[in-house]
C-alpha atoms as a PDB file:
ATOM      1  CA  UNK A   1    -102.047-156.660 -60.566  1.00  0.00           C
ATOM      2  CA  UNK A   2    -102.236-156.587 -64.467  1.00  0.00           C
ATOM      3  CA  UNK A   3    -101.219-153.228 -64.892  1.00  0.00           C
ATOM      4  CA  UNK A   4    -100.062-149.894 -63.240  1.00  0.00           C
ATOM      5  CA  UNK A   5    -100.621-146.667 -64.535  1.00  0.00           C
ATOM      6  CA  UNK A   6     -99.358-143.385 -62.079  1.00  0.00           C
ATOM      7  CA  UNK A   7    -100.423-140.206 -63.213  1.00  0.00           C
ATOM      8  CA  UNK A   8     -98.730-137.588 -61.637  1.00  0.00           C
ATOM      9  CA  UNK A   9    -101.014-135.336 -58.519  1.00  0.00           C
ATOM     10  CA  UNK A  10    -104.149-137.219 -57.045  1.00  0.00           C
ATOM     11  CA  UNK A  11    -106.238-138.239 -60.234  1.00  0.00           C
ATOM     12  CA  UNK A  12    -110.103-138.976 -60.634  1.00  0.00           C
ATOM     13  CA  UNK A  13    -110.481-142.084 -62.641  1.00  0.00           C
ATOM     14  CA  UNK A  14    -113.266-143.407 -64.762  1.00  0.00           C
ATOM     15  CA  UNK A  15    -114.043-145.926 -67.600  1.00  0.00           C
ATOM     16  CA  UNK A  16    -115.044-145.340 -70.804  1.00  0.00           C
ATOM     17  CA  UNK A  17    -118.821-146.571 -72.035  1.00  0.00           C
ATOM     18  CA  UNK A  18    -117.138-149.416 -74.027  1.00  0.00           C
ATOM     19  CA  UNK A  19    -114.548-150.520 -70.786  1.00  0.00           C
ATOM     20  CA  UNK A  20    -111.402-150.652 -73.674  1.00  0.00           C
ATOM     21  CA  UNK A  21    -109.520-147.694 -71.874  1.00  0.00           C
ATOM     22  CA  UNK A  22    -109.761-145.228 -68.330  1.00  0.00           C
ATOM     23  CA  UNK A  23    -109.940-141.254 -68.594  1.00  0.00           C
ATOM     24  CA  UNK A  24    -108.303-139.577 -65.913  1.00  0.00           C
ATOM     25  CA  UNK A  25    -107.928-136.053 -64.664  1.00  0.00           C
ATOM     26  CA  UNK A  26    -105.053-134.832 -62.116  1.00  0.00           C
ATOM     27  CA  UNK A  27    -103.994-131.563 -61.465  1.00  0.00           C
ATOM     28  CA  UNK A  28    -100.290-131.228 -61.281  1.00  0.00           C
ATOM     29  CA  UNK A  29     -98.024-128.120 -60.717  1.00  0.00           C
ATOM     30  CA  UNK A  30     -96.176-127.349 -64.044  1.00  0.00           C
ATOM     31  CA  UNK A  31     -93.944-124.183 -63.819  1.00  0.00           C
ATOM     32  CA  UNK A  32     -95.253-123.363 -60.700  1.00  0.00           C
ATOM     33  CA  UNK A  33     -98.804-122.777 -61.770  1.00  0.00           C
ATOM     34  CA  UNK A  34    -101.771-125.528 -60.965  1.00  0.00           C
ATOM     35  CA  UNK A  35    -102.586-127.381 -64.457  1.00  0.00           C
ATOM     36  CA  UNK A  36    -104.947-129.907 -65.199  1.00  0.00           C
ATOM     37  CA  UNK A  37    -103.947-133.058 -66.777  1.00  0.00           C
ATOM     38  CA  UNK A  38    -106.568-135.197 -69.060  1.00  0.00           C
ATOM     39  CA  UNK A  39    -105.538-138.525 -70.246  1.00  0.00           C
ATOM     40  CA  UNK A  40    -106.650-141.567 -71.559  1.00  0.00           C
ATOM     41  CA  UNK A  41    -105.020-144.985 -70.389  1.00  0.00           C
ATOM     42  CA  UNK A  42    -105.990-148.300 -72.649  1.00  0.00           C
ATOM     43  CA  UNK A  43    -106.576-151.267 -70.664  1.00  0.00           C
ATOM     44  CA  UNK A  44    -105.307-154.116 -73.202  1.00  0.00           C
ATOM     45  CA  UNK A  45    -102.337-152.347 -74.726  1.00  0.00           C
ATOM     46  CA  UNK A  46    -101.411-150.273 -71.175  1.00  0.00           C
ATOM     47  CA  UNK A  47    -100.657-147.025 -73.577  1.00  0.00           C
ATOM     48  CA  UNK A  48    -101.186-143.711 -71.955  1.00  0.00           C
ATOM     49  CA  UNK A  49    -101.191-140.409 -73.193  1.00  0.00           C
ATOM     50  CA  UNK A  50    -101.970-137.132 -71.284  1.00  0.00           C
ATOM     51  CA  UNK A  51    -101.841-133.289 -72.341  1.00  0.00           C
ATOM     52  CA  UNK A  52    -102.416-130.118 -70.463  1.00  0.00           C
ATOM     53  CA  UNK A  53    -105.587-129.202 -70.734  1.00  0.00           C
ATOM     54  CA  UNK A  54    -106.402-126.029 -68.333  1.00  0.00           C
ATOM     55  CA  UNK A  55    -104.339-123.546 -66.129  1.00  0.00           C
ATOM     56  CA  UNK A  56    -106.092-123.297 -62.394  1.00  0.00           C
ATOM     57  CA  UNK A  57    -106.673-125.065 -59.186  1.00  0.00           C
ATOM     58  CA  UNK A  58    -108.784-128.090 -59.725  1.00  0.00           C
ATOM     59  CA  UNK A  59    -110.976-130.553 -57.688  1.00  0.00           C
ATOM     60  CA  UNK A  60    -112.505-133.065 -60.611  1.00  0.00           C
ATOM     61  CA  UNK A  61    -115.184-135.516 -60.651  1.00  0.00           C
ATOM     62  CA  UNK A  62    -115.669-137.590 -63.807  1.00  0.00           C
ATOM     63  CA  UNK A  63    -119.101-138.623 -65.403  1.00  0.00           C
ATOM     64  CA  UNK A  64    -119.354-142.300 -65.734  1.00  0.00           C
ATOM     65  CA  UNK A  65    -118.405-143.098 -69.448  1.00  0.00           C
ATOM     66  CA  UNK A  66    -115.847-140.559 -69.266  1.00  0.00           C
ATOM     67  CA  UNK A  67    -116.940-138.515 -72.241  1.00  0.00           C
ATOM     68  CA  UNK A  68    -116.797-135.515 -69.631  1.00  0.00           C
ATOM     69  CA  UNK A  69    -116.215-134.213 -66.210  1.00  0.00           C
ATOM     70  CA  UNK A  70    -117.293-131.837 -64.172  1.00  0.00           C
ATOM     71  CA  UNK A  71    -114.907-129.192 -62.692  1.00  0.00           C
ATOM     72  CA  UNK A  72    -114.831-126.838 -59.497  1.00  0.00           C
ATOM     73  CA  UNK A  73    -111.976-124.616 -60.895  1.00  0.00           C
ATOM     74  CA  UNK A  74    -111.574-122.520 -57.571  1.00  0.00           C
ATOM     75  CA  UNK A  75    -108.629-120.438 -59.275  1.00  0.00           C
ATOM     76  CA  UNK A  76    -111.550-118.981 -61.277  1.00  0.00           C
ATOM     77  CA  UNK A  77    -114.366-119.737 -58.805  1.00  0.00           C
ATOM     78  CA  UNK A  78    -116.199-121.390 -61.383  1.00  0.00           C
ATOM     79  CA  UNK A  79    -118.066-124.612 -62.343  1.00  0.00           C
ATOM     80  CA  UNK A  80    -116.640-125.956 -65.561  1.00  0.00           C
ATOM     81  CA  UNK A  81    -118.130-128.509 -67.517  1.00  0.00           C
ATOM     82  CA  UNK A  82    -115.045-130.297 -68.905  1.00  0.00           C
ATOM     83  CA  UNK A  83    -115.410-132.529 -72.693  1.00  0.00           C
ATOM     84  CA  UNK A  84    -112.527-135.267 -72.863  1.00  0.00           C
ATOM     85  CA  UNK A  85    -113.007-135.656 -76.658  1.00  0.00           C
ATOM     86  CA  UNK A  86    -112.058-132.433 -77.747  1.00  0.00           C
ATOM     87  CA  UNK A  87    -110.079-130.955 -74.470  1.00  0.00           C
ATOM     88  CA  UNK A  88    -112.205-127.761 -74.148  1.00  0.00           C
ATOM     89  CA  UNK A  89    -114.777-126.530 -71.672  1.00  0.00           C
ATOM     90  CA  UNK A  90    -118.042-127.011 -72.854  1.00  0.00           C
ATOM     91  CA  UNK A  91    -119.279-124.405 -70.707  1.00  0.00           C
ATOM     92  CA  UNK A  92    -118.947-122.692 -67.510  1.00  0.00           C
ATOM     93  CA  UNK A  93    -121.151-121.305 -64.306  1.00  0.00           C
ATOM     94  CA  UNK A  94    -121.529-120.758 -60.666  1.00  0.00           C
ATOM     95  CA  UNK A  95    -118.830-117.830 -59.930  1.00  0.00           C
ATOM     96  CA  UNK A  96    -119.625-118.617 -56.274  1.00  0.00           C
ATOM     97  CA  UNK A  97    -118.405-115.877 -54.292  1.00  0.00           C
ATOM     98  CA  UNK A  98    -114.964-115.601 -52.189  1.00  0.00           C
ATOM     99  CA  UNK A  99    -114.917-116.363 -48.745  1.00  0.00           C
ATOM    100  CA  UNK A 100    -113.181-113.617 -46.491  1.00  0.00           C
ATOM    101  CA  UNK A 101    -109.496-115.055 -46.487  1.00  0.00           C
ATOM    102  CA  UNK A 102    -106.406-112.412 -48.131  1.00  0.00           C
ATOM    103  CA  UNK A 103    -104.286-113.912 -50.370  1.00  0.00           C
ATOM    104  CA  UNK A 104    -101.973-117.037 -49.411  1.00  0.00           C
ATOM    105  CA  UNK A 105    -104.658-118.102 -46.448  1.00  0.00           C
ATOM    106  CA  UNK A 106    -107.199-120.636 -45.914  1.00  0.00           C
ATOM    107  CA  UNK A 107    -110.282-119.669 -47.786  1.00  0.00           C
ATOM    108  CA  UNK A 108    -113.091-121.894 -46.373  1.00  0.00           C
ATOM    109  CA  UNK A 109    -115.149-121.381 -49.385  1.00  0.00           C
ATOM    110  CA  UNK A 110    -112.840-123.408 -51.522  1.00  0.00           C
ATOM    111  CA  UNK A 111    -114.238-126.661 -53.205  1.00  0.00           C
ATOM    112  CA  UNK A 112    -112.988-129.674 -51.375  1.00  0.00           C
ATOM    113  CA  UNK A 113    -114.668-132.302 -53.022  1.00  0.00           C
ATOM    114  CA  UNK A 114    -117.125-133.302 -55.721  1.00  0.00           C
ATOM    115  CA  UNK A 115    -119.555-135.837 -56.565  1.00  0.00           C
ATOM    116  CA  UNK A 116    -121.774-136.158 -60.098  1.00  0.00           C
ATOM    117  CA  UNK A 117    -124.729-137.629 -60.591  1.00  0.00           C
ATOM    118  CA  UNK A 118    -123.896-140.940 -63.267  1.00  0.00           C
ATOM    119  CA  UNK A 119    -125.758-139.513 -66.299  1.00  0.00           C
ATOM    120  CA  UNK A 120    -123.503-136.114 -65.123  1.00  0.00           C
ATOM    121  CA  UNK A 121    -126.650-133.740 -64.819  1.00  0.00           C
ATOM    122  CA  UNK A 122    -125.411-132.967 -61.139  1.00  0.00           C
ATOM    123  CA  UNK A 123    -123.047-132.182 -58.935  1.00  0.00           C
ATOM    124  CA  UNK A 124    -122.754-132.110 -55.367  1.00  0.00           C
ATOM    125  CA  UNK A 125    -119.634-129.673 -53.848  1.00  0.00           C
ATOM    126  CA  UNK A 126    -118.505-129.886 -50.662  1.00  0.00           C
ATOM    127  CA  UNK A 127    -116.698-126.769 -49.317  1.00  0.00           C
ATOM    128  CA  UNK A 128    -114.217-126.690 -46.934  1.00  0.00           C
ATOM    129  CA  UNK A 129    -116.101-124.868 -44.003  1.00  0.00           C
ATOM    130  CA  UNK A 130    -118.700-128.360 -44.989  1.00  0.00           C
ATOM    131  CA  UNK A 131    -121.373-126.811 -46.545  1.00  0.00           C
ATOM    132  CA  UNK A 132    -122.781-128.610 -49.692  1.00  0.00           C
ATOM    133  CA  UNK A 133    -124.444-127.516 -53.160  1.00  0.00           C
ATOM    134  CA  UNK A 134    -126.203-129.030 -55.491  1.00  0.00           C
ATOM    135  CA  UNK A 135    -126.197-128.019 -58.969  1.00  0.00           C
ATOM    136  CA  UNK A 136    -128.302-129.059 -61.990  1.00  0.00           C
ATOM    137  CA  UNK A 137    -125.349-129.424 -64.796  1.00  0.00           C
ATOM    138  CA  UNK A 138    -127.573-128.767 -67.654  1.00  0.00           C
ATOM    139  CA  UNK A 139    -129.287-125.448 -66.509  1.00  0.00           C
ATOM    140  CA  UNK A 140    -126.108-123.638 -64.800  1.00  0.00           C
ATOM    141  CA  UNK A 141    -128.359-123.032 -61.469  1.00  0.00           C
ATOM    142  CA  UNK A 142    -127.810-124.110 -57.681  1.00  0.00           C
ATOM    143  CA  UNK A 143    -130.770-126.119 -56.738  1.00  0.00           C
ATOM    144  CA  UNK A 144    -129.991-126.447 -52.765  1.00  0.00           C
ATOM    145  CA  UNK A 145    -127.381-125.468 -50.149  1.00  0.00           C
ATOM    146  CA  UNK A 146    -126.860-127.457 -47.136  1.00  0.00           C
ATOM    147  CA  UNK A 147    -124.735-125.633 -44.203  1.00  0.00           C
ATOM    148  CA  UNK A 148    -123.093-127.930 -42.108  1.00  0.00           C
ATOM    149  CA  UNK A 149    -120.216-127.223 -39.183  1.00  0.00           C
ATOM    150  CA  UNK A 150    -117.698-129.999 -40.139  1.00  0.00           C
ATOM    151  CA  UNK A 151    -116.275-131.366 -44.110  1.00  0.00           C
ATOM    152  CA  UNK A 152    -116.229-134.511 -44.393  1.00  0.00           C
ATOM    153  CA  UNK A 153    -113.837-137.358 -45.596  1.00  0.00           C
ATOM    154  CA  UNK A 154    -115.750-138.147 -48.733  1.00  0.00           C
ATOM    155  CA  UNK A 155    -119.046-137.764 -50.003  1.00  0.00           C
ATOM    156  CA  UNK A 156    -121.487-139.328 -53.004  1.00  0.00           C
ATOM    157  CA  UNK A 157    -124.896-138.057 -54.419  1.00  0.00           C
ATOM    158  CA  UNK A 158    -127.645-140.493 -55.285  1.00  0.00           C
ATOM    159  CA  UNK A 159    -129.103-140.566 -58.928  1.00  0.00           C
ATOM    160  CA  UNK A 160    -131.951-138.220 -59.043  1.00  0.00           C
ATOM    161  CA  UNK A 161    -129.781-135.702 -56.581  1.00  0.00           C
ATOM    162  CA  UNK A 162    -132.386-136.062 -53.392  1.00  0.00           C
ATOM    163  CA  UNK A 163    -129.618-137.781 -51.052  1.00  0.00           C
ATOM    164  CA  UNK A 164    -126.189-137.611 -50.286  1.00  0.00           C
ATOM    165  CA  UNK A 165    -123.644-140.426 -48.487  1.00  0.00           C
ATOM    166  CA  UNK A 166    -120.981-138.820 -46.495  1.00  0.00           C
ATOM    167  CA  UNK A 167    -117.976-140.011 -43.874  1.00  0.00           C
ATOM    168  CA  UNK A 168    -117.478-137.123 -41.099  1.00  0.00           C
ATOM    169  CA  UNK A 169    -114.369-136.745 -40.891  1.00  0.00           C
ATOM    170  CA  UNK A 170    -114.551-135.738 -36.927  1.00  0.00           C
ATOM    171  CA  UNK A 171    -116.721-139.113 -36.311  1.00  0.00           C
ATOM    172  CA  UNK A 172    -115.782-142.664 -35.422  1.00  0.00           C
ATOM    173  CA  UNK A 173    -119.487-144.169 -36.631  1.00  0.00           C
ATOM    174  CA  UNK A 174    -118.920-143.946 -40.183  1.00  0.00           C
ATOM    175  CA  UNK A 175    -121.180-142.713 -43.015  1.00  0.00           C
ATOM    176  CA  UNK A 176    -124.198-140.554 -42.655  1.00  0.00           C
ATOM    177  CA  UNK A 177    -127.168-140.288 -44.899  1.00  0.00           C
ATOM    178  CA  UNK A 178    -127.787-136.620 -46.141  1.00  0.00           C
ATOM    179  CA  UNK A 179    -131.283-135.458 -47.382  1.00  0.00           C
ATOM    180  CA  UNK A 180    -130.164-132.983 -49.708  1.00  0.00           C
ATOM    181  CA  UNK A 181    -134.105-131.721 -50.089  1.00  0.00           C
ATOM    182  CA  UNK A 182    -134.554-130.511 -46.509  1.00  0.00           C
ATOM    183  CA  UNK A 183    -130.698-130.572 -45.074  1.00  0.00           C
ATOM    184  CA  UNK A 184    -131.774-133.229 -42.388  1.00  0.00           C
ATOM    185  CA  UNK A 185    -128.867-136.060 -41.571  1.00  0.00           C
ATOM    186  CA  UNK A 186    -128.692-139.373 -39.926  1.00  0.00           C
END
């Protein structure tokens, strides 16, 4: 081990195009509210620096070169698109509706976790009842939804957004291969 860096939470990690320093995002409770926490880490010096960069419950998936990241802010039921350079949302989308749980329960709608495409022009959600969406970055728009019975342990979305990888999390086999076109697995 060369170096440690331990950001606070569960952060998403990625280099930068020129592989001098790592971005990460973590979402950490500060003053009892969920805030996300952007930072850059530099590989040869091991310097870090982080600052709060948005209020709201986060799960965060990075776009190789970590110039930006994408965002499923489900405090705000939102897609964010997220730009490291100058800390601000570039622009937001989706507003995917509420699933039926009151306040304080499990909402199954919630993003679990996320996946982008490595130019960043999609992302693939994962929901916690298991259903998956794709959405093209660029536009704002849903392309496909995928309803499945279980989530999974992790999932990944191929370049051009036609197929998924994903570990079942009730299922001793290991990955499956998702067609994200037609919803067939295997």
């Amino acid at each position: 081990i060369l170096r440690t860096l331990s950001p606070p939470g569960s952060p998403a990690f990625a280099f930068t195009n020129d592989g001098e320093s790592i971005r990460f995002l973590s979402t950490s409770v500060v003053d009892g509210k969920g805030t996300l926490l952007a930072g850059t880490w530099n590989i040869r010096t091991g310097q870090s620096s982080h600052r709060e960069a948005h209020v709201g419950l986060f799960v965060t998936a990075i776009v190789p070169g970590a110039a930006r990241a994408i965002l499923a802010d489900n405090s705000n039921r939102a897609l964010r698109v997220y730009d490291f350079e100058n800390n601000r949302i570039l622009r937001s989308f989706g507003g995917y509706a509420a699933g039926n749980a009151m306040p304080g329960q499990f909402d199954p709608r919630m993003v679990q976790k996320l996946s982008v495409t490595k130019n960043g022009d999609l992302a693939l959600l994962e929901r916690a009842d298991g259903s998956c969406e794709l959405w093209d970055v660029e536009r704002g728009v849903k392309r496909y939804e995928i309803k499945r019975k279980h989530a999974s342990n992790d999932i990944a979305v191929s370049s051009d957004g036609s197929r998924a990888v994903y570990t079942k999390s009730n299922d001793t086999d290991g990955q499956r291969l998702l067609d994200v076109v037609d919803g067939r697995s295997g």
